[in-house]
C-alpha atoms as a PDB file:
ATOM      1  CA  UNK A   1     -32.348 -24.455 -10.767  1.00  0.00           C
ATOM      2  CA  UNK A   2     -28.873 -24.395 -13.177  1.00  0.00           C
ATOM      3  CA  UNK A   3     -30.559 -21.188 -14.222  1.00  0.00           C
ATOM      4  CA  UNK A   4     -30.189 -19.472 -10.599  1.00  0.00           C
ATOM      5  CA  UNK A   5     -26.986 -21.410 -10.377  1.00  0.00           C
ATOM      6  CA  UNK A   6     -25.734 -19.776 -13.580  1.00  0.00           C
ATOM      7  CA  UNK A   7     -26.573 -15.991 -12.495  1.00  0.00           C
ATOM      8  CA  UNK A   8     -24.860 -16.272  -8.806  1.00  0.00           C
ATOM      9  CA  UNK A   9     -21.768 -17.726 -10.496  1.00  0.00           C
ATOM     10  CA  UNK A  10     -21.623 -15.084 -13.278  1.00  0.00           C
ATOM     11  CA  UNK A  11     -22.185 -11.988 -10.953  1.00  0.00           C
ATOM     12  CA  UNK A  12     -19.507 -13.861  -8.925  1.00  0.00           C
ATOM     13  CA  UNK A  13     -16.618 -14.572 -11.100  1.00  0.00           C
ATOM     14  CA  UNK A  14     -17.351 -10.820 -12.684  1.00  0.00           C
ATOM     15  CA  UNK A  15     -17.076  -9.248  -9.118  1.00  0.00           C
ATOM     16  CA  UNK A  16     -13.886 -11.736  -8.081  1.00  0.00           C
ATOM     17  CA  UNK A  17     -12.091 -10.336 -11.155  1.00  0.00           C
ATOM     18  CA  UNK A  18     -12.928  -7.004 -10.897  1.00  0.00           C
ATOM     19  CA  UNK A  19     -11.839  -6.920  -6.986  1.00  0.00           C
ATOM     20  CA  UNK A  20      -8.314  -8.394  -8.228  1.00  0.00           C
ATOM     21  CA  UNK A  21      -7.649  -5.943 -10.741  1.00  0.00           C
ATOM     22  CA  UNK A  22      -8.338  -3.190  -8.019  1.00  0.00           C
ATOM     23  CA  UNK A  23      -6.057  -4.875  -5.723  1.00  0.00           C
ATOM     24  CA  UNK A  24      -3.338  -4.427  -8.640  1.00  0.00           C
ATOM     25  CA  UNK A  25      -4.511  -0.696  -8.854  1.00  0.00           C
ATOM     26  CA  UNK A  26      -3.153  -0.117  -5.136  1.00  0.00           C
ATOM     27  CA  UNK A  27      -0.122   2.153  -5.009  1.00  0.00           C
ATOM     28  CA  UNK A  28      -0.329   3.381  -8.327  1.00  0.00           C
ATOM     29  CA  UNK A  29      -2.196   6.318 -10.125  1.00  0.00           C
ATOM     30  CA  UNK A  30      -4.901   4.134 -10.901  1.00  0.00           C
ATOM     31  CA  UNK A  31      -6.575   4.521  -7.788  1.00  0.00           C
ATOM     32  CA  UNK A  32      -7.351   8.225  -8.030  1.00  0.00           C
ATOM     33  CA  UNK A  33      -8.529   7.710 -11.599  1.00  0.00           C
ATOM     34  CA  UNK A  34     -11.136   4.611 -10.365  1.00  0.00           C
ATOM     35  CA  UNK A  35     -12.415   7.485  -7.850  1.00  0.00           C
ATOM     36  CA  UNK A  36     -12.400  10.240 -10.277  1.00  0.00           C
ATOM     37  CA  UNK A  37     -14.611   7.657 -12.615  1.00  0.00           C
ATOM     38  CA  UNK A  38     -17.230   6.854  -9.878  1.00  0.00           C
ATOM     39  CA  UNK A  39     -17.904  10.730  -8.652  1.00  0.00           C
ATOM     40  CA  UNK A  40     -18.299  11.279 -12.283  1.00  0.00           C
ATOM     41  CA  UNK A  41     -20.290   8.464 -12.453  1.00  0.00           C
ATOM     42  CA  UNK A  42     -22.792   9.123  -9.301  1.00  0.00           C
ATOM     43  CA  UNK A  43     -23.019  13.078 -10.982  1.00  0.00           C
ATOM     44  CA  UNK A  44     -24.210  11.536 -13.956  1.00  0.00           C
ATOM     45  CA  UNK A  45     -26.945   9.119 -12.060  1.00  0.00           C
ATOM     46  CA  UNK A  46     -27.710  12.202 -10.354  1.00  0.00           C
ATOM     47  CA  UNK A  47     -28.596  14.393 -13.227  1.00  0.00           C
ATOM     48  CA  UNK A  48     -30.582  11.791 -15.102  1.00  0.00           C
ATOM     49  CA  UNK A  49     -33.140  10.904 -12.179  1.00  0.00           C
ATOM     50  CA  UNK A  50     -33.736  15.223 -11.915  1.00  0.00           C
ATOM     51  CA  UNK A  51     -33.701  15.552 -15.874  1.00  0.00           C
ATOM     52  CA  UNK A  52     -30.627  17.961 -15.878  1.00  0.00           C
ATOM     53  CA  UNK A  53     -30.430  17.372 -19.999  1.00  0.00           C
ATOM     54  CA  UNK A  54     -27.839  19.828 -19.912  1.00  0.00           C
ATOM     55  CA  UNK A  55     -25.155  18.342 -17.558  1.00  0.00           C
ATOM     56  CA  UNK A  56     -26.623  14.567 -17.906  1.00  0.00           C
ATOM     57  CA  UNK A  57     -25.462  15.382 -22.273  1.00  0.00           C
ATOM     58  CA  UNK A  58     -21.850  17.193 -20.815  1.00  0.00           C
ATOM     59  CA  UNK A  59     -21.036  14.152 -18.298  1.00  0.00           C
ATOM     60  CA  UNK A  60     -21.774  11.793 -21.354  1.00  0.00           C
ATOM     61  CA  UNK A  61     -19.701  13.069 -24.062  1.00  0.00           C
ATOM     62  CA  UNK A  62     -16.841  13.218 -20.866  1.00  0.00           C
ATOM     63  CA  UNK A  63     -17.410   9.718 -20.089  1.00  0.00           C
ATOM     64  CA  UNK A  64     -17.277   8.719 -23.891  1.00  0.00           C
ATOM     65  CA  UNK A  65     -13.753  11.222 -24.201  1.00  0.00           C
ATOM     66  CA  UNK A  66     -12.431   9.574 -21.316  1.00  0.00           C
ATOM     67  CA  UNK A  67     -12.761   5.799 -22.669  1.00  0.00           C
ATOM     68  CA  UNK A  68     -10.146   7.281 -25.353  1.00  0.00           C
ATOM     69  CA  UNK A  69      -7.538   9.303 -23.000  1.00  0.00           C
ATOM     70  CA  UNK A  70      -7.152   6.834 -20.231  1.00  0.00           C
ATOM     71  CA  UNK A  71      -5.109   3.995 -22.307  1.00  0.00           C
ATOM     72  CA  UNK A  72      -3.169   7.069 -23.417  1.00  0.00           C
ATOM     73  CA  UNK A  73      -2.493   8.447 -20.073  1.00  0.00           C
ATOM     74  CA  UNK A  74      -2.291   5.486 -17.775  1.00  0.00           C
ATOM     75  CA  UNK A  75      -0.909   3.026 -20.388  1.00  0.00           C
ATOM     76  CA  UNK A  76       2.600   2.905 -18.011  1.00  0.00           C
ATOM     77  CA  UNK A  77      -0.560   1.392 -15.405  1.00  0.00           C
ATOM     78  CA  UNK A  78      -2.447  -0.529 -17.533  1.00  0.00           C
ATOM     79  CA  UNK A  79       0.721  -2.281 -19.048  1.00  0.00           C
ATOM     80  CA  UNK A  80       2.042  -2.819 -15.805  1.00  0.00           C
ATOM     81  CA  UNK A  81      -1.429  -4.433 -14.614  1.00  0.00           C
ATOM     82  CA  UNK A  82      -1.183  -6.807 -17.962  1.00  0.00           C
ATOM     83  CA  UNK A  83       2.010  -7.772 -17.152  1.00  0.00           C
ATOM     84  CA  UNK A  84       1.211  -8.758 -13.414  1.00  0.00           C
ATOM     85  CA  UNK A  85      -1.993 -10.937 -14.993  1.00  0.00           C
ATOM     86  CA  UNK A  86       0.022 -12.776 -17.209  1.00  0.00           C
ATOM     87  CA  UNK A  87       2.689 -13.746 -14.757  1.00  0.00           C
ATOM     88  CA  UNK A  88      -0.457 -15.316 -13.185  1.00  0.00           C
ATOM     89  CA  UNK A  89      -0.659 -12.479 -10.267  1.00  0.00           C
ATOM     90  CA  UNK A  90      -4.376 -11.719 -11.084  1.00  0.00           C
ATOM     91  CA  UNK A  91      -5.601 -13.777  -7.903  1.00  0.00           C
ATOM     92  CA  UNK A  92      -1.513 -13.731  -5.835  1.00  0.00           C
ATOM     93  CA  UNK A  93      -0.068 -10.353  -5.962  1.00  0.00           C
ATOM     94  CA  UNK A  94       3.581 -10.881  -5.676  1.00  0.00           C
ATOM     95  CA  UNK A  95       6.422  -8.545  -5.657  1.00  0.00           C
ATOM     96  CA  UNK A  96       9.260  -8.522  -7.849  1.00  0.00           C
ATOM     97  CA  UNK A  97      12.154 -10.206  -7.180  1.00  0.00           C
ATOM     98  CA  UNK A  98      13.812  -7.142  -8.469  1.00  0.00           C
ATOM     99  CA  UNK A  99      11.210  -4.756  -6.281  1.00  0.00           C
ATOM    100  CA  UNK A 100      11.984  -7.530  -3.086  1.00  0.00           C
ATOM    101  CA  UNK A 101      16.210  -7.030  -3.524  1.00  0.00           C
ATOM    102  CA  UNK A 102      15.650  -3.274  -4.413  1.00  0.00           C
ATOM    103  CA  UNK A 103      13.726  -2.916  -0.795  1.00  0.00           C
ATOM    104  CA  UNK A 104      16.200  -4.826   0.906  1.00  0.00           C
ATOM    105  CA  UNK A 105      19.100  -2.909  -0.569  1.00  0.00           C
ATOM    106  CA  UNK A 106      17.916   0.144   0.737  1.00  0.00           C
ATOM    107  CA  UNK A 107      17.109  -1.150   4.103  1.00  0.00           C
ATOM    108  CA  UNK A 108      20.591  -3.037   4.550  1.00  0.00           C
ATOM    109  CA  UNK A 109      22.093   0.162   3.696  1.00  0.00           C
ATOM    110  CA  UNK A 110      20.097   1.993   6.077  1.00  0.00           C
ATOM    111  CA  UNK A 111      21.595  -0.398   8.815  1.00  0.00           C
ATOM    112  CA  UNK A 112      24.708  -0.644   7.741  1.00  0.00           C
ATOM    113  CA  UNK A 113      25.380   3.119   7.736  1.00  0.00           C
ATOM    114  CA  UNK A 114      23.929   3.893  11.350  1.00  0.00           C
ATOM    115  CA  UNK A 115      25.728   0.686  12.510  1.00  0.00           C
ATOM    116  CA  UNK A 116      29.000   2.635  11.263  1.00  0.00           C
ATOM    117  CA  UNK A 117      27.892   5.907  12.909  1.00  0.00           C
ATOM    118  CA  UNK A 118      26.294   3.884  15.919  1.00  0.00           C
ATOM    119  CA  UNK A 119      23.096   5.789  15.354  1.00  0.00           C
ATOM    120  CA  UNK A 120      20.252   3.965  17.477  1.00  0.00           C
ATOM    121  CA  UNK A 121      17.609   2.676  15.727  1.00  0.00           C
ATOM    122  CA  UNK A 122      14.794   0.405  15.620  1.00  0.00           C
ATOM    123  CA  UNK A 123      12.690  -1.007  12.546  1.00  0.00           C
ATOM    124  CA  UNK A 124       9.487  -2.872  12.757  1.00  0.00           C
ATOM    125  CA  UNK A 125       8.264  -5.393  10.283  1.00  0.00           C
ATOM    126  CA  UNK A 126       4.539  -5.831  10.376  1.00  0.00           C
ATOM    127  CA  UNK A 127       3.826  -9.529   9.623  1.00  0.00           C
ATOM    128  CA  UNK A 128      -0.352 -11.286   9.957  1.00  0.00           C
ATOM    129  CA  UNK A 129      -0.434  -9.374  13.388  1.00  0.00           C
ATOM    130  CA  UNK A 130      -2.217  -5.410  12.277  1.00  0.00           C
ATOM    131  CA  UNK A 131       0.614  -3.364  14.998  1.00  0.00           C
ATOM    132  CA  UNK A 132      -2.330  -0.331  14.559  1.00  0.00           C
ATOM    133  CA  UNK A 133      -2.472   0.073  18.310  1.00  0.00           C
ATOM    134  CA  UNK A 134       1.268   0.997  18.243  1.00  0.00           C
ATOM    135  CA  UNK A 135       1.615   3.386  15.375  1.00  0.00           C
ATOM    136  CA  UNK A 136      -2.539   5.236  15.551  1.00  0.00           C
ATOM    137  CA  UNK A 137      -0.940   7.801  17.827  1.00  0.00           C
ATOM    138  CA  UNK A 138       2.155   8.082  16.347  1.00  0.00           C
ATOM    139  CA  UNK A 139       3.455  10.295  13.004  1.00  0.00           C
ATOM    140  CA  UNK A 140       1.921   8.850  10.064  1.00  0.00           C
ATOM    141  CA  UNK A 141       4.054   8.301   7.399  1.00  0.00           C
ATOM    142  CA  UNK A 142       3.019   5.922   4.036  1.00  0.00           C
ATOM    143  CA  UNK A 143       6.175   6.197   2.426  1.00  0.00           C
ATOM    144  CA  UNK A 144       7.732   4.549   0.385  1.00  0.00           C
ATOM    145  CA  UNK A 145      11.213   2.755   1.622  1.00  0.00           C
ATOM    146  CA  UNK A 146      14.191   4.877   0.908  1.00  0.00           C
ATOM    147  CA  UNK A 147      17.696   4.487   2.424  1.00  0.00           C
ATOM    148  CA  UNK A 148      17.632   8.134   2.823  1.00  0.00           C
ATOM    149  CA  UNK A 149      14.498   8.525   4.486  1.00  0.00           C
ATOM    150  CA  UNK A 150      15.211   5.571   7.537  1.00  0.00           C
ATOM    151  CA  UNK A 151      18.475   7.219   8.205  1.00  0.00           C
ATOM    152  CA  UNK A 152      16.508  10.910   8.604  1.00  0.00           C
ATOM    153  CA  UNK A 153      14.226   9.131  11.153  1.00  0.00           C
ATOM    154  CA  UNK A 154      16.640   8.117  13.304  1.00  0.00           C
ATOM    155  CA  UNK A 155      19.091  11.212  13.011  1.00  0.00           C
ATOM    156  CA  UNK A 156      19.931  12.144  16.421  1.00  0.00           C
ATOM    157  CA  UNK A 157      18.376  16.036  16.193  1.00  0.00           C
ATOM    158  CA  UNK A 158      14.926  13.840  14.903  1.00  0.00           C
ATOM    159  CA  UNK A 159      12.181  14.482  17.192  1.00  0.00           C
ATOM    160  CA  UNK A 160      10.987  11.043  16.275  1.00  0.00           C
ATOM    161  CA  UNK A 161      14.224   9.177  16.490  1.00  0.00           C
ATOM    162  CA  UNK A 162      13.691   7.838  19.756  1.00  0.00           C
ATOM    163  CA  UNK A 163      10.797   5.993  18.836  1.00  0.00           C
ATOM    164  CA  UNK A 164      10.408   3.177  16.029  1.00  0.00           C
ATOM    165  CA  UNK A 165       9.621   2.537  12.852  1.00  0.00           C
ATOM    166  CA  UNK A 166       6.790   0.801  11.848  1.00  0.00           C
ATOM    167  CA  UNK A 167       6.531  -0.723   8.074  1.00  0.00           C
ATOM    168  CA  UNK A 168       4.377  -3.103   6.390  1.00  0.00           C
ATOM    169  CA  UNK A 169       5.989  -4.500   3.181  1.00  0.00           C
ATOM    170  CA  UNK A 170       6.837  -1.864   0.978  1.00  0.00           C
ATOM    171  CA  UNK A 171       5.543   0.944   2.948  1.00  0.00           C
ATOM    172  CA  UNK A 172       6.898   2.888   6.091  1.00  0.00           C
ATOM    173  CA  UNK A 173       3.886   3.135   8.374  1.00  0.00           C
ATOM    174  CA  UNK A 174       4.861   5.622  10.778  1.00  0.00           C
ATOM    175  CA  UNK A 175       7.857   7.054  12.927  1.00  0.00           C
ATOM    176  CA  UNK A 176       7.921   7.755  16.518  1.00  0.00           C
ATOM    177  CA  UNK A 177       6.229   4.533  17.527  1.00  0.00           C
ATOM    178  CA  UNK A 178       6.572   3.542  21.239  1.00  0.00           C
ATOM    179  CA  UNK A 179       5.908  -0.370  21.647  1.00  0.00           C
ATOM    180  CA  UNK A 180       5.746  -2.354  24.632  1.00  0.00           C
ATOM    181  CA  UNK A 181       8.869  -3.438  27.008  1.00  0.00           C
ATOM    182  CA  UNK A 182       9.145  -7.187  27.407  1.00  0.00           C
ATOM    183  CA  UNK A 183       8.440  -8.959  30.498  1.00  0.00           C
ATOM    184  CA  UNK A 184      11.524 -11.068  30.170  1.00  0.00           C
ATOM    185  CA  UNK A 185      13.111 -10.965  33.620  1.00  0.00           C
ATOM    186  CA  UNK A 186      16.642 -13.032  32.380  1.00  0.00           C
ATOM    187  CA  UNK A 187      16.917 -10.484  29.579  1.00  0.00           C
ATOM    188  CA  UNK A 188      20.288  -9.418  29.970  1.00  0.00           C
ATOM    189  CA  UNK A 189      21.150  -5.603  31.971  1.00  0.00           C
ATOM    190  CA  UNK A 190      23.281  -4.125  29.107  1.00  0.00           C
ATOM    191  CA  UNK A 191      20.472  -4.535  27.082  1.00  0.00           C
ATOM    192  CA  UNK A 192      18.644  -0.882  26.693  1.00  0.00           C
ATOM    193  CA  UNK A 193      14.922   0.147  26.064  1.00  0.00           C
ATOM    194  CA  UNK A 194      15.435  -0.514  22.317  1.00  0.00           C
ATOM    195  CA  UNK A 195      16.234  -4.079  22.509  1.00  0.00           C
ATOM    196  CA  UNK A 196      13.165  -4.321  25.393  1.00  0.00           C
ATOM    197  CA  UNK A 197      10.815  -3.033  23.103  1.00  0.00           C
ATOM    198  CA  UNK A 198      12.046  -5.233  20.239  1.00  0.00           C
ATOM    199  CA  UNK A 199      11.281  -8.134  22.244  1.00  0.00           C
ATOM    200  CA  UNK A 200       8.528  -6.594  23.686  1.00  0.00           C
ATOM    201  CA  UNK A 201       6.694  -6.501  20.316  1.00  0.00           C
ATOM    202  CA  UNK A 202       7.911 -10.079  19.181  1.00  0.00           C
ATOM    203  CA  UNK A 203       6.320 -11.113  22.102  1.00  0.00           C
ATOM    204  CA  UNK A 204       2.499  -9.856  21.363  1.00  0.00           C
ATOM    205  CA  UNK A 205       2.978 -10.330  17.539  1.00  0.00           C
ATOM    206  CA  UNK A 206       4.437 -11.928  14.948  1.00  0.00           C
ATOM    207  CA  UNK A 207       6.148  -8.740  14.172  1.00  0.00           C
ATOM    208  CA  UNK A 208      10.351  -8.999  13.279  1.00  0.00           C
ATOM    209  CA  UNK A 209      12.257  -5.892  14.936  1.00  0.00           C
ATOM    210  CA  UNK A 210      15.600  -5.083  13.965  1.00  0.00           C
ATOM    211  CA  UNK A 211      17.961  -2.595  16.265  1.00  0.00           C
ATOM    212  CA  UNK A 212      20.428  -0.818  16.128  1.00  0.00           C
ATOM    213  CA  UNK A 213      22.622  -0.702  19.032  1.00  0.00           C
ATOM    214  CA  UNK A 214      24.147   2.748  19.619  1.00  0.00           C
ATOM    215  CA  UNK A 215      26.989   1.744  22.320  1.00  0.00           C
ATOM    216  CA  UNK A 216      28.107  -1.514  20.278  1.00  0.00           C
ATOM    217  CA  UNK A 217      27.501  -0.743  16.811  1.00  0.00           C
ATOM    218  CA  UNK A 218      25.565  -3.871  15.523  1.00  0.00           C
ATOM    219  CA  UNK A 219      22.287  -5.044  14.277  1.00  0.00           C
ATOM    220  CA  UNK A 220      20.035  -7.076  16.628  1.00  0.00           C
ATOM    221  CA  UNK A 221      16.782  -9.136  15.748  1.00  0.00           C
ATOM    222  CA  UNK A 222      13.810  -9.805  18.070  1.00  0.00           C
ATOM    223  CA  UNK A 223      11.305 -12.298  16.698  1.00  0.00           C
ATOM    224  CA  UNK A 224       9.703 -15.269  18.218  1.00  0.00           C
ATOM    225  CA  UNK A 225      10.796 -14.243  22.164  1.00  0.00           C
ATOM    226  CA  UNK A 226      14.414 -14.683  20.722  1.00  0.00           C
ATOM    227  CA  UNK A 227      17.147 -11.936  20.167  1.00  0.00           C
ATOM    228  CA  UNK A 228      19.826 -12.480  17.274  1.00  0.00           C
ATOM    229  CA  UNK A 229      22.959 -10.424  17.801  1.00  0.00           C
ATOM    230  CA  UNK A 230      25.476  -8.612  15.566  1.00  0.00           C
ATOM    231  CA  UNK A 231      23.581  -9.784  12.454  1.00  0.00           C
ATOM    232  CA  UNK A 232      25.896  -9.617   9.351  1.00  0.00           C
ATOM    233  CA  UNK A 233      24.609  -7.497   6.195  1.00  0.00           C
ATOM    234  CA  UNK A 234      23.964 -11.416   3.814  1.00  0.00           C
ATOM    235  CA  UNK A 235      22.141 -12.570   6.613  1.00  0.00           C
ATOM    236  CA  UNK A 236      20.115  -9.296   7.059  1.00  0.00           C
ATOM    237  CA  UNK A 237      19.706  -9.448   3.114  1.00  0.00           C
ATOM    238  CA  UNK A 238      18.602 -13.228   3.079  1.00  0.00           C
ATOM    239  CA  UNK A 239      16.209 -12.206   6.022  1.00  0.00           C
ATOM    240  CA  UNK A 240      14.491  -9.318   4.051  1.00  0.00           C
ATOM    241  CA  UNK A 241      14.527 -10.926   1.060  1.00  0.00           C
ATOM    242  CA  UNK A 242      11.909 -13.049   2.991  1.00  0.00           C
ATOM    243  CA  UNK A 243       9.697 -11.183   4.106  1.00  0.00           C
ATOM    244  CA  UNK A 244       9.341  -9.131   0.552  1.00  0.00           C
ATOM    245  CA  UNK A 245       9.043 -12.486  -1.626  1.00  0.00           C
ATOM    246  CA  UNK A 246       6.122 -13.902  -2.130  1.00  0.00           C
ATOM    247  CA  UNK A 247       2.424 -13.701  -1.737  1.00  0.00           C
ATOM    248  CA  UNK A 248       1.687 -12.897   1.586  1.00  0.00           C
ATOM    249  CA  UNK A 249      -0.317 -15.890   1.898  1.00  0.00           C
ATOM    250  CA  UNK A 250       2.982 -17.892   1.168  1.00  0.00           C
ATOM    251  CA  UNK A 251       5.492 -15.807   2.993  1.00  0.00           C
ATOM    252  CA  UNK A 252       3.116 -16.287   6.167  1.00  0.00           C
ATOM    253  CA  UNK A 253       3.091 -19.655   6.073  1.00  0.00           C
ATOM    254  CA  UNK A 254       7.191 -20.478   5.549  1.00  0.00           C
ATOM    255  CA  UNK A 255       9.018 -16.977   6.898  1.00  0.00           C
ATOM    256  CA  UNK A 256       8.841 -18.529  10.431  1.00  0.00           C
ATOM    257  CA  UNK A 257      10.409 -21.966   9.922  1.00  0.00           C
ATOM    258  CA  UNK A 258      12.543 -20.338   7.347  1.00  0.00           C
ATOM    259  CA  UNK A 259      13.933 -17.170   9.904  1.00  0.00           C
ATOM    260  CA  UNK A 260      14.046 -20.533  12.494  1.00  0.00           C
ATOM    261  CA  UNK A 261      16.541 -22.139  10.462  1.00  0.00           C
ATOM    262  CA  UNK A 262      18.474 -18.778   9.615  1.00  0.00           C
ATOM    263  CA  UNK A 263      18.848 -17.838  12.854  1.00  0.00           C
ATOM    264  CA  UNK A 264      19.178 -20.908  15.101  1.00  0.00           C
ATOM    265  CA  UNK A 265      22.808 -20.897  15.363  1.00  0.00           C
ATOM    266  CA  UNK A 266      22.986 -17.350  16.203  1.00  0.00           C
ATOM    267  CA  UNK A 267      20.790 -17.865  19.288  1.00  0.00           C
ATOM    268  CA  UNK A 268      22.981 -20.438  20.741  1.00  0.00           C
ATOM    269  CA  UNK A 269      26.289 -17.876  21.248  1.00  0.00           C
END
């Protein structure tokens, strides 16, 4: 009985670890290199069950050369991946706090320039809720976050800068996004179709939208049914910082009561 006990525990602790460490892999060059290693691997299955000597001896000596080259070409990867396990992040992935203020940098700058130049915009953050239904149809992007790159989305000769953005931590999803208007009947009239769609999609998710208001010049929230106006840049900062900390598992559970408090006395002006 310990026996069988013993051989399901050990195949899975093995596979637990080895799903971690690809979860690490994601985003870097890694990736490629685990899929380059398997196709070489299936080739090599391949040509021993039909006797190929001749390939089955090439793909071996490859294999055996690439056991040497890898730590010499991915060791920026593999020291990175070391680093993460012994900060503990083998079974949390967390950003960097450096990574989390770098993100938020860019994006406050984003904000804050088109709030100068009242250039309309509208970001969403993806939270637990997948927004795929919004953004399938739209331009796929998978970029990474760059100041310049939000404010060329939402340049007024764009094509896609009528729509919105759609990001999920550290990646921009896709551009030209059109979401859903909400059904909010005492939503104010000066509001436009931005700020409708911002609360549209904080009402069906747990989605944060931030907009920028071309006629006023100021940064707007939507989250939670509510609408936060004329956000300042260390409460936009504070707010980001938020949603980039943490595991996602954590940043789930205490973004909401943590926005709640951070915004609360903005919703009663």
């Amino acid at each position: 009985m310990w026996s069988t006990i013993r051989f399901f525990l050990d195949i899975f602790i093995v596979s637990a670890i080895i799903y971690r460490v690809l979860v690490l892999m994601v985003g870097t060059r890694a990736v490629q290199l685990v899929k380059g290693l398997v196709l070489l691997g299936a080739v090599a299955l391949l040509a021993s069950v039909l006797e190929l000597r001749l390939l089955s001896w090439f793909l071996s000596r490859t294999l055996w050369g690439l056991v040497i080259a890898i730590p010499i070409v991915f060791q920026p990867e593999l020291r990175k991946m070391l680093e993460e396990i012994g900060r503990g992040n083998l079974w949390h992935r967390r950003m960097d706090q450096e990574e989390a203020e770098n993100l938020s940098r860019e994006i406050v700058a984003a904000l804050g320039y088109m709030k100068a130049n009242k250039i309309g915009a509208l970001l969403v953050l993806q939270q637990k809720t997948g927004l795929r239904d919004y953004w399938r149809t739209a331009v796929k992007l998978d970029a990474r976050i760059s100041q310049e790159l939000i404010i060329s989305l939402f340049w007024k000769d764009n094509p896609l800068h009528d729509g919105a953005v759609i990001m999920d931590r550290d990646r921009l999803i896709a551009a030209g996004c059109y979401l859903p208007l909400t059904d909010n009947t005492s939503i104010s009239r000066w509001y436009g179709t931005r700020h409708r769609a911002a609360l549209g999609i904080a009402d069906v998710s747990d989605a944060m939208a931030l907009v920028v208001s071309e006629e006023r010049g100021e940064v707007a929230l939507a989250f939670k049914g509510h609408l936060s106006r004329n956000l300042k840049d260390p409460q936009l900062q504070k707010l980001l910082l938020f949603y980039f900390s943490g595991t996602r598992e954590i940043a789930q559970r205490d973004l909401k009561e943590r926005l709640l408090n951070l915004l609360r006395p903005l919703w009663s002006k």
